[in-house]
PDB file of N, CA and C in Angstrom:
ATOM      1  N   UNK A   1     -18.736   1.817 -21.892  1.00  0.00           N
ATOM      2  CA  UNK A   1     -18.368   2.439 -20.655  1.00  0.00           C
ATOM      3  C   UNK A   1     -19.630   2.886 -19.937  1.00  0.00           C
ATOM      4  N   UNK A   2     -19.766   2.315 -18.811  1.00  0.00           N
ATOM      5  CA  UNK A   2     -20.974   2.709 -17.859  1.00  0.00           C
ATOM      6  C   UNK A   2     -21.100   4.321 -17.815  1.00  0.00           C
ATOM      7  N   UNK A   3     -19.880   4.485 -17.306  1.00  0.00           N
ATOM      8  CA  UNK A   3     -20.002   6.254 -16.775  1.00  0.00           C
ATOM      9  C   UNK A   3     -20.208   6.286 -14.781  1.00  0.00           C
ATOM     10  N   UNK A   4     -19.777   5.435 -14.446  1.00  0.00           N
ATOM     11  CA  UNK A   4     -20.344   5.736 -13.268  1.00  0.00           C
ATOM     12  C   UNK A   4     -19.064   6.257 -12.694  1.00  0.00           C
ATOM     13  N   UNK A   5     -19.188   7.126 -11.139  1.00  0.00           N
ATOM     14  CA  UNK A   5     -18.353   7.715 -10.550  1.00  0.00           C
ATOM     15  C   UNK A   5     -18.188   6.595  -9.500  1.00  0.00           C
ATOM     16  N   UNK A   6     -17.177   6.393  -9.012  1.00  0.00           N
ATOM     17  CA  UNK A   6     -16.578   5.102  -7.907  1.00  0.00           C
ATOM     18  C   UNK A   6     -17.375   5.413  -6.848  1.00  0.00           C
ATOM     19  N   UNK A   7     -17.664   6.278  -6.536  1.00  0.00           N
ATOM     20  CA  UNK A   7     -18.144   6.495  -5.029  1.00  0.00           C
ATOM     21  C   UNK A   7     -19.714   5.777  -5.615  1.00  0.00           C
ATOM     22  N   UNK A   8     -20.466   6.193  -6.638  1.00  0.00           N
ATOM     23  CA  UNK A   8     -21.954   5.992  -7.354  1.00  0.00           C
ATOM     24  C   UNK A   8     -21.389   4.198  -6.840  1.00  0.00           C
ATOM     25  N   UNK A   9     -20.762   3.862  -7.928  1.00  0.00           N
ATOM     26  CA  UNK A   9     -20.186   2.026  -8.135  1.00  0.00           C
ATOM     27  C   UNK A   9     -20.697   1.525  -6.856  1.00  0.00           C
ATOM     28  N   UNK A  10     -20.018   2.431  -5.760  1.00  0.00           N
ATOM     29  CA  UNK A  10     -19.397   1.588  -4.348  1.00  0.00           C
ATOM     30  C   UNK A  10     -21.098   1.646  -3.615  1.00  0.00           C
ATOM     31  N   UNK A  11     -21.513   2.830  -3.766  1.00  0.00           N
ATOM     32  CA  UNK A  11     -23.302   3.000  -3.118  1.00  0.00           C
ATOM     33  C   UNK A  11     -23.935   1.850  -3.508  1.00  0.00           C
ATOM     34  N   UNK A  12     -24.049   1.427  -5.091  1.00  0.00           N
ATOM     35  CA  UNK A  12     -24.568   0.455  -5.381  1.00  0.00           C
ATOM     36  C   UNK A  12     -24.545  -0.885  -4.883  1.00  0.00           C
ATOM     37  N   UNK A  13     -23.425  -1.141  -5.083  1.00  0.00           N
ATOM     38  CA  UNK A  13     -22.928  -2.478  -4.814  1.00  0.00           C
ATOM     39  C   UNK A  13     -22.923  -2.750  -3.745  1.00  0.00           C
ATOM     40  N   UNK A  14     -23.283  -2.012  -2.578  1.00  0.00           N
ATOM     41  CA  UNK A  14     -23.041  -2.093  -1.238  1.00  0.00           C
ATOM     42  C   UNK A  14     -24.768  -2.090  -0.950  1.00  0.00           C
ATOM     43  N   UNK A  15     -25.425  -1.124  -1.962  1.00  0.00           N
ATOM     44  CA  UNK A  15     -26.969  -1.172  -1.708  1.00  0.00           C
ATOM     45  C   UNK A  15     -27.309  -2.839  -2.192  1.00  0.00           C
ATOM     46  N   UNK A  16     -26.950  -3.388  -3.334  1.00  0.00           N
ATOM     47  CA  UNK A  16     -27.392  -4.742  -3.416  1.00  0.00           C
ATOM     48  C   UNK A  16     -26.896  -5.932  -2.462  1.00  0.00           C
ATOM     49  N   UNK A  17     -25.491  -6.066  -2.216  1.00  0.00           N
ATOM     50  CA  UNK A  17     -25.134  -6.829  -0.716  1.00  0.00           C
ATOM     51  C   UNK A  17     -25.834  -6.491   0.524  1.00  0.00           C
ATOM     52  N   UNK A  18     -26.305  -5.292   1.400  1.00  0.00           N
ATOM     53  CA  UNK A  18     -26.763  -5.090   2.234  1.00  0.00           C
ATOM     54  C   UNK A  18     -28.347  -4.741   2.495  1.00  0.00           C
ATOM     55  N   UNK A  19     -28.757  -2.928   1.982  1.00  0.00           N
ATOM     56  CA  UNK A  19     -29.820  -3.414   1.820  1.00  0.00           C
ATOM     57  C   UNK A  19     -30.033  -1.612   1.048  1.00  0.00           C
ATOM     58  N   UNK A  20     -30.914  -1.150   1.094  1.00  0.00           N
ATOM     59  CA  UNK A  20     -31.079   0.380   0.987  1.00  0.00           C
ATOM     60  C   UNK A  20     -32.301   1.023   1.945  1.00  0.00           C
ATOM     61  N   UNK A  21     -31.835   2.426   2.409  1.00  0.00           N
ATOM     62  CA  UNK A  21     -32.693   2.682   3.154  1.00  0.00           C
ATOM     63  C   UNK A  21     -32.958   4.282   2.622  1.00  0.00           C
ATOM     64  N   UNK A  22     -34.188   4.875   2.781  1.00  0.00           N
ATOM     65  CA  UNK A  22     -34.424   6.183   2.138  1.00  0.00           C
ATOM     66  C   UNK A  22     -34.481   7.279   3.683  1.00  0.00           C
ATOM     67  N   UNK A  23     -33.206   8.306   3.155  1.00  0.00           N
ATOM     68  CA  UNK A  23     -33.477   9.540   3.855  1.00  0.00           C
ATOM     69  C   UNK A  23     -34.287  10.363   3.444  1.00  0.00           C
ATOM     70  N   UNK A  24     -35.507  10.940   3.492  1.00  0.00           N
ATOM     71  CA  UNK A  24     -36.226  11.903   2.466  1.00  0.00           C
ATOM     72  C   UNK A  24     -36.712  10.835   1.133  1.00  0.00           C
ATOM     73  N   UNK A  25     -36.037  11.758  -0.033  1.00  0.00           N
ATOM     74  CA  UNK A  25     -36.378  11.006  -1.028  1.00  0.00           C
ATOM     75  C   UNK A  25     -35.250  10.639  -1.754  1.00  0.00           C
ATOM     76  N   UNK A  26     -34.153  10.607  -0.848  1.00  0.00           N
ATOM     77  CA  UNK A  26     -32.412   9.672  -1.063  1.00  0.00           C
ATOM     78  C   UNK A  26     -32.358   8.537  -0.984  1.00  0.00           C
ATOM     79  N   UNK A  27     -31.905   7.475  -1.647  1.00  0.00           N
ATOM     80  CA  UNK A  27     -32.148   6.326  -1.492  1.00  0.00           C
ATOM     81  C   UNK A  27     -30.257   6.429  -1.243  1.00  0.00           C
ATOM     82  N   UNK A  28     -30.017   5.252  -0.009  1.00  0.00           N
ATOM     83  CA  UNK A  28     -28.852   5.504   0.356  1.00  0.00           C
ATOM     84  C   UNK A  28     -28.414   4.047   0.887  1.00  0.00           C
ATOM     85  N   UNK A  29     -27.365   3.329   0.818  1.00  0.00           N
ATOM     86  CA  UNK A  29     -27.233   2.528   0.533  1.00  0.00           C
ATOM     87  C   UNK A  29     -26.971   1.829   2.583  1.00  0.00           C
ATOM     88  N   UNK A  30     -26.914   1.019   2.952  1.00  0.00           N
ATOM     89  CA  UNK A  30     -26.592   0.939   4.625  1.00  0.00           C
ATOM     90  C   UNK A  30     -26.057  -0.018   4.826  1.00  0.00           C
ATOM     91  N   UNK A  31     -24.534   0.519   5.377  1.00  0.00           N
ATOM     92  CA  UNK A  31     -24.021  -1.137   5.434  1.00  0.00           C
ATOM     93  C   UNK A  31     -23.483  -0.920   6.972  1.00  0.00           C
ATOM     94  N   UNK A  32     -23.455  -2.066   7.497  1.00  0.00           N
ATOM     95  CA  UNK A  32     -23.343  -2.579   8.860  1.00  0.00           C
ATOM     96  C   UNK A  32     -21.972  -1.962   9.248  1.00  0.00           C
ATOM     97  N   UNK A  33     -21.552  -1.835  10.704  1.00  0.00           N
ATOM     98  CA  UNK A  33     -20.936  -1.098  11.493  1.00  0.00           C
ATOM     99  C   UNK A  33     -19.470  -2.059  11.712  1.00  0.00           C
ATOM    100  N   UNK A  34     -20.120  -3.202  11.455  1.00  0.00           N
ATOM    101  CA  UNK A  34     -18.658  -4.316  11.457  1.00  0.00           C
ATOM    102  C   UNK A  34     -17.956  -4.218  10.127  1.00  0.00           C
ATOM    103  N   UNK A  35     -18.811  -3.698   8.947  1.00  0.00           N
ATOM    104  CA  UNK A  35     -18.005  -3.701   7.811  1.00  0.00           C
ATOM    105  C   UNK A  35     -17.411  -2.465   7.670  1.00  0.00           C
ATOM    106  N   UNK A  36     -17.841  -1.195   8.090  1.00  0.00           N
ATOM    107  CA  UNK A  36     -16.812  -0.143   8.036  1.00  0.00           C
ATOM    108  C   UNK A  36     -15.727  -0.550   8.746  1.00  0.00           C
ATOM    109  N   UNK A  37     -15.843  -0.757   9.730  1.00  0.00           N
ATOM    110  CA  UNK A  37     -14.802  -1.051  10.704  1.00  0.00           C
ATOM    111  C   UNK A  37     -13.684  -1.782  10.003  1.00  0.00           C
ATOM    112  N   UNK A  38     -14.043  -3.074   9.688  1.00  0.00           N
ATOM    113  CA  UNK A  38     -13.129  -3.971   8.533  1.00  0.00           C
ATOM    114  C   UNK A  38     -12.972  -3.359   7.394  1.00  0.00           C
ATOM    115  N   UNK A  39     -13.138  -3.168   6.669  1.00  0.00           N
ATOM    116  CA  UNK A  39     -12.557  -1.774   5.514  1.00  0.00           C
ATOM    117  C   UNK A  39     -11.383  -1.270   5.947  1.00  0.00           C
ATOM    118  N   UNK A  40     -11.805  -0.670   7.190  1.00  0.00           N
ATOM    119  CA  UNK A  40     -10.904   0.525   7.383  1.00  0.00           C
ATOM    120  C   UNK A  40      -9.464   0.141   8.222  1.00  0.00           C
ATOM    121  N   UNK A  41      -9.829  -1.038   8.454  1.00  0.00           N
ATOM    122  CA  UNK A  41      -8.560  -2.049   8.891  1.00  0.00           C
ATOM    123  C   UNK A  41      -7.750  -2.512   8.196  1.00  0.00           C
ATOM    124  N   UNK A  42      -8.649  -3.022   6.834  1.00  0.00           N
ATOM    125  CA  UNK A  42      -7.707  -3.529   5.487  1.00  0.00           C
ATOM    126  C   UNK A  42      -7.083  -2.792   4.812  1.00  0.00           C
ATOM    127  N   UNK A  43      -7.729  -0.916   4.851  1.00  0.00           N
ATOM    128  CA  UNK A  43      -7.128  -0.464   4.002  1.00  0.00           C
ATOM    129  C   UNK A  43      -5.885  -0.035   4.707  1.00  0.00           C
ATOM    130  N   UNK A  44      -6.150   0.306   6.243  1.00  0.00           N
ATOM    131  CA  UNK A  44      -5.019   0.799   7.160  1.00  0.00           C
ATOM    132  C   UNK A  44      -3.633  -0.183   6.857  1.00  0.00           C
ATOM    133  N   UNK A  45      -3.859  -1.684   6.996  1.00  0.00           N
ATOM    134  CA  UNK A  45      -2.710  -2.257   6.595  1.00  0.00           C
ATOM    135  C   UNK A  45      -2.278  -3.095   5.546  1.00  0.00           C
ATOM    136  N   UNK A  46      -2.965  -2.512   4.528  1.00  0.00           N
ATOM    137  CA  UNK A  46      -2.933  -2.321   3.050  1.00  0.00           C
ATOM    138  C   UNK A  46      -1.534  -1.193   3.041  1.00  0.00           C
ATOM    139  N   UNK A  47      -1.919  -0.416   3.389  1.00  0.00           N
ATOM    140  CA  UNK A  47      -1.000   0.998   3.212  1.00  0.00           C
ATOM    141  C   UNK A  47       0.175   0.428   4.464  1.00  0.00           C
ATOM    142  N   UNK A  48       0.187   0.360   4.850  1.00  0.00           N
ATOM    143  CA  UNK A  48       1.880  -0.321   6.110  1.00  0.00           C
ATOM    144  C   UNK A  48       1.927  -1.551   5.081  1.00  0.00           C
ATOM    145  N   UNK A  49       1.592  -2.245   4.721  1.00  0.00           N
ATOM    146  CA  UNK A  49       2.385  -3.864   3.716  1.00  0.00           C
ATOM    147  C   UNK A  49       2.976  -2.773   2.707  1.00  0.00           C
ATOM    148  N   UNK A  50       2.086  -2.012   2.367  1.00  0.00           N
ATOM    149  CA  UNK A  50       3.402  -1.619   1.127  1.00  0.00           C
ATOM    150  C   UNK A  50       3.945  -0.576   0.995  1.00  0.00           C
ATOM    151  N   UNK A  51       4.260  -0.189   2.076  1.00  0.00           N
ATOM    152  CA  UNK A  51       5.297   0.891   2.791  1.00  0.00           C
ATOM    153  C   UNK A  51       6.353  -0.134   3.044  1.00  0.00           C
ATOM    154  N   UNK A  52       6.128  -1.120   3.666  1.00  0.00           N
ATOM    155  CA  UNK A  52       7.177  -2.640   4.385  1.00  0.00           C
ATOM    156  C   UNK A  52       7.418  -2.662   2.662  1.00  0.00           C
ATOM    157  N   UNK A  53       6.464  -3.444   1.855  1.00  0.00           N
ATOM    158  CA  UNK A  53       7.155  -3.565   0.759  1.00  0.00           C
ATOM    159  C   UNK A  53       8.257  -2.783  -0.025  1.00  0.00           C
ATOM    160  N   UNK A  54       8.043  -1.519  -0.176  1.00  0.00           N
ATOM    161  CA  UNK A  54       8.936  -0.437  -0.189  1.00  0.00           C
ATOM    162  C   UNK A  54      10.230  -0.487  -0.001  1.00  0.00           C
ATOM    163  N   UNK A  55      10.469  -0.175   1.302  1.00  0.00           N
ATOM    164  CA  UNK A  55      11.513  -0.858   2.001  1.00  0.00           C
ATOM    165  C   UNK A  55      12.051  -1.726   1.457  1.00  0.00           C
ATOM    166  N   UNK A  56      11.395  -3.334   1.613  1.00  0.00           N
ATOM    167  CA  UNK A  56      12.418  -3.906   1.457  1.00  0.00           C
ATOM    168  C   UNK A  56      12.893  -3.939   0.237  1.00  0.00           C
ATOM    169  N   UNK A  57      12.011  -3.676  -0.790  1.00  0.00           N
ATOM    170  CA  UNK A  57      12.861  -2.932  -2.208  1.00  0.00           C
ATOM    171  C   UNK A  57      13.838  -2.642  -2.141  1.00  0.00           C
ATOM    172  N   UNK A  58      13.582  -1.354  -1.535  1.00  0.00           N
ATOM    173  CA  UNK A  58      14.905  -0.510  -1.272  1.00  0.00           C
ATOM    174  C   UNK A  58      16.255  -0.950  -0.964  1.00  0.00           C
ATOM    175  N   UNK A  59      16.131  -1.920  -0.024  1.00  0.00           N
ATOM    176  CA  UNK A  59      17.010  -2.412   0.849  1.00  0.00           C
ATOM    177  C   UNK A  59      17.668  -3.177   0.140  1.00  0.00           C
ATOM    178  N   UNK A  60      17.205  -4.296  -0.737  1.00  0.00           N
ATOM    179  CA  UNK A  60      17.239  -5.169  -1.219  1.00  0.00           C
ATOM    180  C   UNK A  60      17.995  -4.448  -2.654  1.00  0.00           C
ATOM    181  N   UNK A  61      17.551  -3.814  -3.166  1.00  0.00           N
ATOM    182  CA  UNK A  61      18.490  -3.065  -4.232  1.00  0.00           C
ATOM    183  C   UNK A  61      19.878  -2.157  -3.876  1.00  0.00           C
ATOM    184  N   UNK A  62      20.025  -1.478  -2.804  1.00  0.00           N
ATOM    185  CA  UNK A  62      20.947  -0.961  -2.043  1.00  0.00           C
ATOM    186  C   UNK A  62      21.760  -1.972  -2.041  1.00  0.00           C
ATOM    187  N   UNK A  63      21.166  -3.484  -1.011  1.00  0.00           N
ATOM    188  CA  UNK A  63      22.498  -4.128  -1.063  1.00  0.00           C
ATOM    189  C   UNK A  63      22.908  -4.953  -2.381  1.00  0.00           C
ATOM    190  N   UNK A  64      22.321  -4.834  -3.132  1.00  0.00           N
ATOM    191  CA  UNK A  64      22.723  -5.540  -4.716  1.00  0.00           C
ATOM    192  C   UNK A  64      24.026  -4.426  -5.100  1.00  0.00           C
ATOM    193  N   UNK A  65      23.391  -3.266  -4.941  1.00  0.00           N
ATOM    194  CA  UNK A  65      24.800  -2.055  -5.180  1.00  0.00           C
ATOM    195  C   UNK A  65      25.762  -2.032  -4.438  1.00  0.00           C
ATOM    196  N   UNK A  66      25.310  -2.411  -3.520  1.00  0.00           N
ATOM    197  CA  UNK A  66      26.566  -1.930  -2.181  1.00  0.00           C
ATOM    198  C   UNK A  66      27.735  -3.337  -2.810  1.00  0.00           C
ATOM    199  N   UNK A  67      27.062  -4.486  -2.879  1.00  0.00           N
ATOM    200  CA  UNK A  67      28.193  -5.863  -3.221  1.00  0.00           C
ATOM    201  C   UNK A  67      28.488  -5.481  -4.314  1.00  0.00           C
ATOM    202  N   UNK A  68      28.070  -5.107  -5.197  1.00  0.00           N
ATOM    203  CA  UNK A  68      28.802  -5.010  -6.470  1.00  0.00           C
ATOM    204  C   UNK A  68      29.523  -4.041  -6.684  1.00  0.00           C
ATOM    205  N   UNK A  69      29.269  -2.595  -5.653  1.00  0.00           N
ATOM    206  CA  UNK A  69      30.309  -1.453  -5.564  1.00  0.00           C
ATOM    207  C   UNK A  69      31.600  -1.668  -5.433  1.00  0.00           C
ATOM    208  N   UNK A  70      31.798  -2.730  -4.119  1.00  0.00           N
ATOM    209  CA  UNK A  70      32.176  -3.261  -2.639  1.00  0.00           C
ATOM    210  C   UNK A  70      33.463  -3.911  -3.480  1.00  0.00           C
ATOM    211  N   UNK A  71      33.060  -5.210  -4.464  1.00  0.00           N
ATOM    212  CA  UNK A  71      34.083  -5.504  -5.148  1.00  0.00           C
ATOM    213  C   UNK A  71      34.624  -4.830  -6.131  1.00  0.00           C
ATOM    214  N   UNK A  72      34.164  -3.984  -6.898  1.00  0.00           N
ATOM    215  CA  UNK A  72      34.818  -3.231  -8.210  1.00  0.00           C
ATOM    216  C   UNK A  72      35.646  -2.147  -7.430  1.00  0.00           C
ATOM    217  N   UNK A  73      35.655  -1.336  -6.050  1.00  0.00           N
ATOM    218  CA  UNK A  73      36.052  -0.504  -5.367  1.00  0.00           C
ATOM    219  C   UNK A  73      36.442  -0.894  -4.006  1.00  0.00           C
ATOM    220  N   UNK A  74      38.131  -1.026  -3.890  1.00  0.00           N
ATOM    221  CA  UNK A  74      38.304  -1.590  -2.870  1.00  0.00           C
ATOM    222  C   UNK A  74      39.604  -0.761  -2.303  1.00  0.00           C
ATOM    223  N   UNK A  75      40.246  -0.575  -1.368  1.00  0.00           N
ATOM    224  CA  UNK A  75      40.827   0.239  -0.743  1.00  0.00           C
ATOM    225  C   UNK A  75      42.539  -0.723  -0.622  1.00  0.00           C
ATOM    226  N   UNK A  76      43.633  -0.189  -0.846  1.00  0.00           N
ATOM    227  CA  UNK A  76      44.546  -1.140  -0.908  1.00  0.00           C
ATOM    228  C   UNK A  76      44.712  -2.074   0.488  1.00  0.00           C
ATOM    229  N   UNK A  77      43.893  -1.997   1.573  1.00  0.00           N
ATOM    230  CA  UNK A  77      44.102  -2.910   2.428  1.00  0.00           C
ATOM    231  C   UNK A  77      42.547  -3.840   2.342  1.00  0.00           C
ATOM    232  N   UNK A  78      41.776  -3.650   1.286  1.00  0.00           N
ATOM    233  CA  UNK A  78      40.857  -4.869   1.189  1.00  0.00           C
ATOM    234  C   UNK A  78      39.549  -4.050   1.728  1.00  0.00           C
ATOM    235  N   UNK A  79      39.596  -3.463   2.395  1.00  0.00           N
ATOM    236  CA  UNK A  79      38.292  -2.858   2.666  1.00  0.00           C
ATOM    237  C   UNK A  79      37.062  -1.955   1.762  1.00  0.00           C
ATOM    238  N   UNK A  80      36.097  -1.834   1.378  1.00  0.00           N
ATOM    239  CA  UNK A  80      35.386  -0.794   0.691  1.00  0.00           C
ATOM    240  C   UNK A  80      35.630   0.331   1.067  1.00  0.00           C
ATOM    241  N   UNK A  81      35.928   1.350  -0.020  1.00  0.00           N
ATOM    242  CA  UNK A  81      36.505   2.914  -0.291  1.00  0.00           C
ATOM    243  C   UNK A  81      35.465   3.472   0.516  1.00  0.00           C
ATOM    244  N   UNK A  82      34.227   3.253   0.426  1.00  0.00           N
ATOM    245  CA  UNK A  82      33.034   3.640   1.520  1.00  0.00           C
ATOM    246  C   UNK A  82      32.767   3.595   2.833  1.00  0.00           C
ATOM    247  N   UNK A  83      33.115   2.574   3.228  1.00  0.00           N
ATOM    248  CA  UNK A  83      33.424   1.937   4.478  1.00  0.00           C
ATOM    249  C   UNK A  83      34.532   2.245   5.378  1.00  0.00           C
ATOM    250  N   UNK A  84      35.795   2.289   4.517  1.00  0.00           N
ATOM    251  CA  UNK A  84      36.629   2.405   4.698  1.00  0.00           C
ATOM    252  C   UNK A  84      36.559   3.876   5.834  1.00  0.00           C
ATOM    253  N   UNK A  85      37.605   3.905   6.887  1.00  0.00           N
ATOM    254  CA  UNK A  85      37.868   5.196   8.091  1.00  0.00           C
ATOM    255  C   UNK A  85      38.966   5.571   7.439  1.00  0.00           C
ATOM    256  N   UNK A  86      40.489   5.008   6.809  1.00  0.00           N
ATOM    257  CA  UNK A  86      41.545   5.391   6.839  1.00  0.00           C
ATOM    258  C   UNK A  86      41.834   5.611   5.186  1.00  0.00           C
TER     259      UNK A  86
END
């Protein structure tokens, strides 16, 4: 096990793809203004795909219950007990 902290990982790896530049006597890693930007796009709809994914989970299991409720529970004129107004 290395031991490193993710944020340490991410400095690095970003210092060997790009380049490093020293504040003082910080060595700090510098990556271009188009790649934050893209990051922060992927992660933005990273997080909405699987919120959508979510959903349609949801949805998708709901109606697996709802049909299988739907027939085991039915109202004497054919309709679902759920559904059902009367």
């Amino acid at each position: 096990m290395i031991g490193l902290s993710s944020a340490d990982a991410s400095h690095r790896s970003h210092g060997c793809l790009y380049d490093i530049e020293r504040y003082g006597d910080n060595p700090v890693a510098y990556v271009p203004a188009a790649v934050s930007r893209i990051a922060a796009i992927q992660k933005t709809l990273s997080a909405v795909f699987i919120f959508l994914f979510g959903l349609a989970l949801r949805n998708m299991l709901k109606l697996k219950w709802r049909v299988q409720g739907a027939s085991l529970r039915s109202s004497a004129h054919g309709c679902p007990v759920e559904l059902c107004a009367w």
